[in-house]
N, C-alpha and C. Protein backbone atom coordinates (compact mmCIF):
# COMPACT_ATOMS: atom_id res chain seq x y z
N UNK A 1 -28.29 57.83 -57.55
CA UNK A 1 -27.78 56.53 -57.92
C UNK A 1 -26.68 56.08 -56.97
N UNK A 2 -25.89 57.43 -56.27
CA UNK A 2 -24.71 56.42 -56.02
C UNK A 2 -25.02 56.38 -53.88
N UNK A 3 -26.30 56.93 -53.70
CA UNK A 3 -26.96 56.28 -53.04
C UNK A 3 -27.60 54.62 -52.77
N UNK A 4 -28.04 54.32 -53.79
CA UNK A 4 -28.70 53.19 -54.41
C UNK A 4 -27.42 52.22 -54.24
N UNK A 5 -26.23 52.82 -54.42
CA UNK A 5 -25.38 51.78 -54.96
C UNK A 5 -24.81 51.25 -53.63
N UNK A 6 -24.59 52.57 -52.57
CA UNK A 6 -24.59 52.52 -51.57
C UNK A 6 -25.27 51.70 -50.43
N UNK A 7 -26.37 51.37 -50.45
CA UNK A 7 -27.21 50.71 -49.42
C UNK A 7 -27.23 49.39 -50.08
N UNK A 8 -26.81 49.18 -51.66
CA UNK A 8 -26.62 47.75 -52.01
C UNK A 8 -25.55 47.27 -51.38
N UNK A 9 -24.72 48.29 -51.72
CA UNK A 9 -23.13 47.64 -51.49
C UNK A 9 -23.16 47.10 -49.39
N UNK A 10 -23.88 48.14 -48.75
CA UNK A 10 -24.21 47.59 -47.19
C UNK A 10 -24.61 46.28 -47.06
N UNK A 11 -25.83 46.20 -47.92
CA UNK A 11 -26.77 44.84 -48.02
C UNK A 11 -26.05 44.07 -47.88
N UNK A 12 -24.89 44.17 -48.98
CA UNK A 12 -23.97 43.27 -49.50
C UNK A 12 -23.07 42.22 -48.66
N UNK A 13 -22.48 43.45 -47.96
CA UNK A 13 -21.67 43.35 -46.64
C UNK A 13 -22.40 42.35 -45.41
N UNK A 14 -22.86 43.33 -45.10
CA UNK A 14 -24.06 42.95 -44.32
C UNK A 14 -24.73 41.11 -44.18
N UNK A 15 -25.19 41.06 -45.66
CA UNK A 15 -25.06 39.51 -45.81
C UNK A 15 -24.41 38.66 -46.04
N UNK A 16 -22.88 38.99 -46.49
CA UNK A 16 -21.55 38.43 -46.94
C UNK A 16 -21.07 38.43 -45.52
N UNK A 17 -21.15 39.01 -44.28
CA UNK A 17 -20.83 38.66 -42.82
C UNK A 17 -22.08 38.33 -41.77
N UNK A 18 -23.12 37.77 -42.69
CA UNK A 18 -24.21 37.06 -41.92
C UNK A 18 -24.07 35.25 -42.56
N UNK A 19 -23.34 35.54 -43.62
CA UNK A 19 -23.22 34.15 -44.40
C UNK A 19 -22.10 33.71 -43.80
N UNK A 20 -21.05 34.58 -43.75
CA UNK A 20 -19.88 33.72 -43.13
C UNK A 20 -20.00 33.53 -41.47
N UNK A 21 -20.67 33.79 -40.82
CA UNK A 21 -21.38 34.04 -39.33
C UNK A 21 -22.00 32.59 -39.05
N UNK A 22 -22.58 32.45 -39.95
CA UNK A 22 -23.99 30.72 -40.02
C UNK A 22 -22.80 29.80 -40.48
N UNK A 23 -21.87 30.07 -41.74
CA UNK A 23 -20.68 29.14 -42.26
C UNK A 23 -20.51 29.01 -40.86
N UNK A 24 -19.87 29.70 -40.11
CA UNK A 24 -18.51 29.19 -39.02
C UNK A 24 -19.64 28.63 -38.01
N UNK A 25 -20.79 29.03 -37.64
CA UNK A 25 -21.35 28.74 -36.98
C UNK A 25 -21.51 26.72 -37.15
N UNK A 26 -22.01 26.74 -38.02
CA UNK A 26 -22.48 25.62 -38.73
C UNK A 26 -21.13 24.70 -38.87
N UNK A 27 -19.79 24.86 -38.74
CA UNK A 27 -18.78 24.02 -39.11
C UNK A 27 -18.72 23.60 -37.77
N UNK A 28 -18.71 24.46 -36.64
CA UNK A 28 -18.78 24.53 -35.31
C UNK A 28 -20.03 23.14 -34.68
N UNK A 29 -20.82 23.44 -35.37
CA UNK A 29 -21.70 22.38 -34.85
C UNK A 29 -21.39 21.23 -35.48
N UNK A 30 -21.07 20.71 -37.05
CA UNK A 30 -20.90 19.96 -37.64
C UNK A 30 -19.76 19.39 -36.82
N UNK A 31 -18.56 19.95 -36.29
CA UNK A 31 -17.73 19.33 -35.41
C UNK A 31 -17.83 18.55 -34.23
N UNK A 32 -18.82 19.69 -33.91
CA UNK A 32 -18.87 19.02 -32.12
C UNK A 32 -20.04 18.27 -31.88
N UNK A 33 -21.10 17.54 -33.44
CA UNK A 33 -22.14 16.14 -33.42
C UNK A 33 -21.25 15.31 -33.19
N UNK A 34 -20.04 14.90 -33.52
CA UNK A 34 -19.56 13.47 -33.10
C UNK A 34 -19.19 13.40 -31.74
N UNK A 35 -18.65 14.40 -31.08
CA UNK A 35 -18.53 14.35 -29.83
C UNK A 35 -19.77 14.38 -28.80
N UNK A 36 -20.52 15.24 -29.36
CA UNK A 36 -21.77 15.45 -28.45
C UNK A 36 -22.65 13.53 -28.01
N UNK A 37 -22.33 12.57 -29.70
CA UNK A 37 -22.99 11.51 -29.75
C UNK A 37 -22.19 10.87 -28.66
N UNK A 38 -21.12 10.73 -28.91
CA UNK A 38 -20.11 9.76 -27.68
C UNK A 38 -20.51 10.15 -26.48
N UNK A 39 -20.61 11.37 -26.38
CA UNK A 39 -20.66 12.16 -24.73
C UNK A 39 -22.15 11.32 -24.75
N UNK A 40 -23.16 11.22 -25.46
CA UNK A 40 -24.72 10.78 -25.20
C UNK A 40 -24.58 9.50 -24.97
N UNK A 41 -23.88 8.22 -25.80
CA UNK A 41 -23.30 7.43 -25.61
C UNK A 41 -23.03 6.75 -24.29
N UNK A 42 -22.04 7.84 -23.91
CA UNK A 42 -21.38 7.14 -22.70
C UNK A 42 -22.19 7.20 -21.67
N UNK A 43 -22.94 8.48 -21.77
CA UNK A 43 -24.06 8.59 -20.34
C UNK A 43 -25.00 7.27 -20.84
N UNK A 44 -25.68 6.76 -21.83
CA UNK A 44 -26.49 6.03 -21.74
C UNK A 44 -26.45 4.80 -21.11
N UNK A 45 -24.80 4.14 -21.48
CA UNK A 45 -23.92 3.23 -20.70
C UNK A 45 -24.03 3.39 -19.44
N UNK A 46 -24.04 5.10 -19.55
CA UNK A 46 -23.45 4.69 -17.46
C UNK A 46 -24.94 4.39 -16.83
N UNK A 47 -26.08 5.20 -17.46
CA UNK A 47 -26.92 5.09 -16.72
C UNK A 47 -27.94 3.41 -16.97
N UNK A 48 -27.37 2.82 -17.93
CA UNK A 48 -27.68 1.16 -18.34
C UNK A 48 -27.01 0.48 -16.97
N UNK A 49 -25.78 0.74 -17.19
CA UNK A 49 -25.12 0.16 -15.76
C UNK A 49 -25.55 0.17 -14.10
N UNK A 50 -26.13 1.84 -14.28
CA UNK A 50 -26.77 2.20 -12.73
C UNK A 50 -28.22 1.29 -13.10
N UNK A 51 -28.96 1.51 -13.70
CA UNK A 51 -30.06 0.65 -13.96
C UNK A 51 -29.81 -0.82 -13.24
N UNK A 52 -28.59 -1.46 -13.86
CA UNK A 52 -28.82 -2.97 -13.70
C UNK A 52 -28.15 -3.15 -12.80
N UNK A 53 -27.12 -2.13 -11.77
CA UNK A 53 -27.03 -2.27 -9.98
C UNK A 53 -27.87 -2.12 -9.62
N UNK A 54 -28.98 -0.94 -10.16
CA UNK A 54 -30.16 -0.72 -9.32
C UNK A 54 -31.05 -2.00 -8.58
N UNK A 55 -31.43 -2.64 -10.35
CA UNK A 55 -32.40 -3.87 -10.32
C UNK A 55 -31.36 -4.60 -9.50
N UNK A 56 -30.64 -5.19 -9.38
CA UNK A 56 -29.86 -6.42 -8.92
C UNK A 56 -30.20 -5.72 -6.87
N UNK A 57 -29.76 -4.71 -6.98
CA UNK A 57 -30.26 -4.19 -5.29
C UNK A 57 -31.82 -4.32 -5.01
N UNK A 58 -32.39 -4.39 -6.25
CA UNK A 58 -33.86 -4.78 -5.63
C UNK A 58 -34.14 -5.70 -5.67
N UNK A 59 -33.33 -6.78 -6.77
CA UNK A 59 -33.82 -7.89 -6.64
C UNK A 59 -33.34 -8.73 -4.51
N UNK A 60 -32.42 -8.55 -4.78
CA UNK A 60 -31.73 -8.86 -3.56
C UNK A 60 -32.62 -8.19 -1.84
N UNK A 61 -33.10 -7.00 -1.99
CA UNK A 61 -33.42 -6.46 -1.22
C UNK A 61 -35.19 -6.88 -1.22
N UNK A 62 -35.91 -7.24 -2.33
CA UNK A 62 -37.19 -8.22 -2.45
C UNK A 62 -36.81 -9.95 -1.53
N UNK A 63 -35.82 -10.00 -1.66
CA UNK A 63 -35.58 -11.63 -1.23
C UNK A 63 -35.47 -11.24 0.03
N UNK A 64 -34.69 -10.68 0.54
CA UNK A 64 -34.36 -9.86 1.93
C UNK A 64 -36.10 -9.96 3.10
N UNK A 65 -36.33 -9.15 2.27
CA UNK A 65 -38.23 -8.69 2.72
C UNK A 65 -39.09 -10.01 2.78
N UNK A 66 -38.58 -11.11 1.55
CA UNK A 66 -39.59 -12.57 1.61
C UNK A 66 -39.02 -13.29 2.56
N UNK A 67 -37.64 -13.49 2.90
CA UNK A 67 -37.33 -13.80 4.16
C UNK A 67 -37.79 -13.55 5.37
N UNK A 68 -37.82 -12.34 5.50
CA UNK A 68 -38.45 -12.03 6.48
C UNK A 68 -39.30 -11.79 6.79
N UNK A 69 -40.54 -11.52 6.09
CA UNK A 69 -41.97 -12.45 6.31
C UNK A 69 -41.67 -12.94 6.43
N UNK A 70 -41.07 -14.45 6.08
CA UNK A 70 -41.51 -15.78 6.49
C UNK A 70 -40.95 -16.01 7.55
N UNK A 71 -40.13 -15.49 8.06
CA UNK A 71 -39.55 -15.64 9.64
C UNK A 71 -40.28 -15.18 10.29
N UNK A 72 -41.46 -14.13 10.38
CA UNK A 72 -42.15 -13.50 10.93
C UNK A 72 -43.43 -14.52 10.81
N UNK A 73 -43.75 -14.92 9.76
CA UNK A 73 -44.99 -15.80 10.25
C UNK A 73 -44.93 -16.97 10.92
N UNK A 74 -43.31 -17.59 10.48
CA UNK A 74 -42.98 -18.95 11.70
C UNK A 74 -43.15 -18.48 12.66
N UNK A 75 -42.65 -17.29 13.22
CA UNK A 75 -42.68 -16.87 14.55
C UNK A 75 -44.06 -16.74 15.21
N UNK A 76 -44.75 -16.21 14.22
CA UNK A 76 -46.19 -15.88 14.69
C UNK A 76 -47.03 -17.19 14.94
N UNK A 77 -46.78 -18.12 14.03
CA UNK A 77 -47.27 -19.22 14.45
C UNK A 77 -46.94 -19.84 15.22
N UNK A 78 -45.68 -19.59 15.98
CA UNK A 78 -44.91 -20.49 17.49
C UNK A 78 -45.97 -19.72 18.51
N UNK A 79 -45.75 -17.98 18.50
CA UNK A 79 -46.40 -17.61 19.38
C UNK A 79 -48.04 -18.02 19.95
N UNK A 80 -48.76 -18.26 18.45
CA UNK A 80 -50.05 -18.88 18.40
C UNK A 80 -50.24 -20.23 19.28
N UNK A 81 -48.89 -21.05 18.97
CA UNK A 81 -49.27 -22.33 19.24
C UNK A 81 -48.96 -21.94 20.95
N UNK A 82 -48.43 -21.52 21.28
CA UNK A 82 -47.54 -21.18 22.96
C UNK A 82 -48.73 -20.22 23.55
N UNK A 83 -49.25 -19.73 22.96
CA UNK A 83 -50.42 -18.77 23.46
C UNK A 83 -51.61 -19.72 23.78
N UNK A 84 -51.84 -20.50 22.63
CA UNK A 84 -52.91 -21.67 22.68
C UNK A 84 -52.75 -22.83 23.94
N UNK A 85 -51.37 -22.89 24.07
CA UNK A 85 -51.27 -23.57 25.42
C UNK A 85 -51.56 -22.97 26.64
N UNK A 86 -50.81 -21.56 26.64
CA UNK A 86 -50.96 -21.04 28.21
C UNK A 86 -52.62 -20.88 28.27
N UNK A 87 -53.17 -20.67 27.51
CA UNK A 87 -54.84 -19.96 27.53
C UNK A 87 -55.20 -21.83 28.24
N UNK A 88 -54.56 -22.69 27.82
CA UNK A 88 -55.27 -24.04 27.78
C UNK A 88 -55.21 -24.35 29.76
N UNK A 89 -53.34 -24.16 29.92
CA UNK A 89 -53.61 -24.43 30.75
C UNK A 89 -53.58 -23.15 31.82
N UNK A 90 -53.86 -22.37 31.42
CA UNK A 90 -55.17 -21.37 32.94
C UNK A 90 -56.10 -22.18 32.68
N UNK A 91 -56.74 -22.25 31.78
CA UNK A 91 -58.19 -22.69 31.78
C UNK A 91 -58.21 -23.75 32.96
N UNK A 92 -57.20 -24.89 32.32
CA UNK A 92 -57.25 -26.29 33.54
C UNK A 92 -56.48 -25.68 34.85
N UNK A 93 -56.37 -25.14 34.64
CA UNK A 93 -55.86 -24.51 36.36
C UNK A 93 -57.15 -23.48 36.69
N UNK A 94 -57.85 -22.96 36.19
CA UNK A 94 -59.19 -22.79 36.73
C UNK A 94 -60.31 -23.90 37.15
N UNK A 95 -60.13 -24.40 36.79
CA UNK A 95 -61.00 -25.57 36.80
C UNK A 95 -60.58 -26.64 38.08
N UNK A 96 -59.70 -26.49 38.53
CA UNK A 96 -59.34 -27.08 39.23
C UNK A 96 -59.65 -26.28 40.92
């Protein structure tokens, strides 16, 4: 019996410092959800913020690029028209 009483009384222990183990554990976490949310919080902010420098650098850097196509095709079309001449006049200077 005083075996019996023995491996209860361990049990006892045993789960009376597995209960207070999960308690402290568990107050521990219950503490540090409000902080953990702010800390999630603030990154979401920061990375909302990098987001909308991001977009604003692409928007800017898309206009950048349509510019310049279109400077590139005025150009291409000067060269066309200046090409269309010299071809014109070799031609009339062959001919001659």
């Amino acid at each position: 019996m005083d075996n019996r009483v023995s491996v209860t009384h361990n049990a006892f222990v045993d789960e009376s410092i597995d209960k207070s183990s999960f308690l402290c554990l568990k107050a521990r976490k219950d503490a540090a959800g409000p902080a953990r949310v702010a800390t999630l919080r603030e990154d979401a902010e920061r990375l909302q913020q990098k987001e909308k420098s991001l977009q604003s650098l692409y928007a800017e850097l898309e206009r950048e690029k349509n510019d310049a196509e279109q400077r590139v095709a005025i150009l291409e079309q000067q060269l066309m028209i200046e090409t269309k001449a010299l071809n014109e006049a070799a031609m009339q200077q062959e001919s001659l």
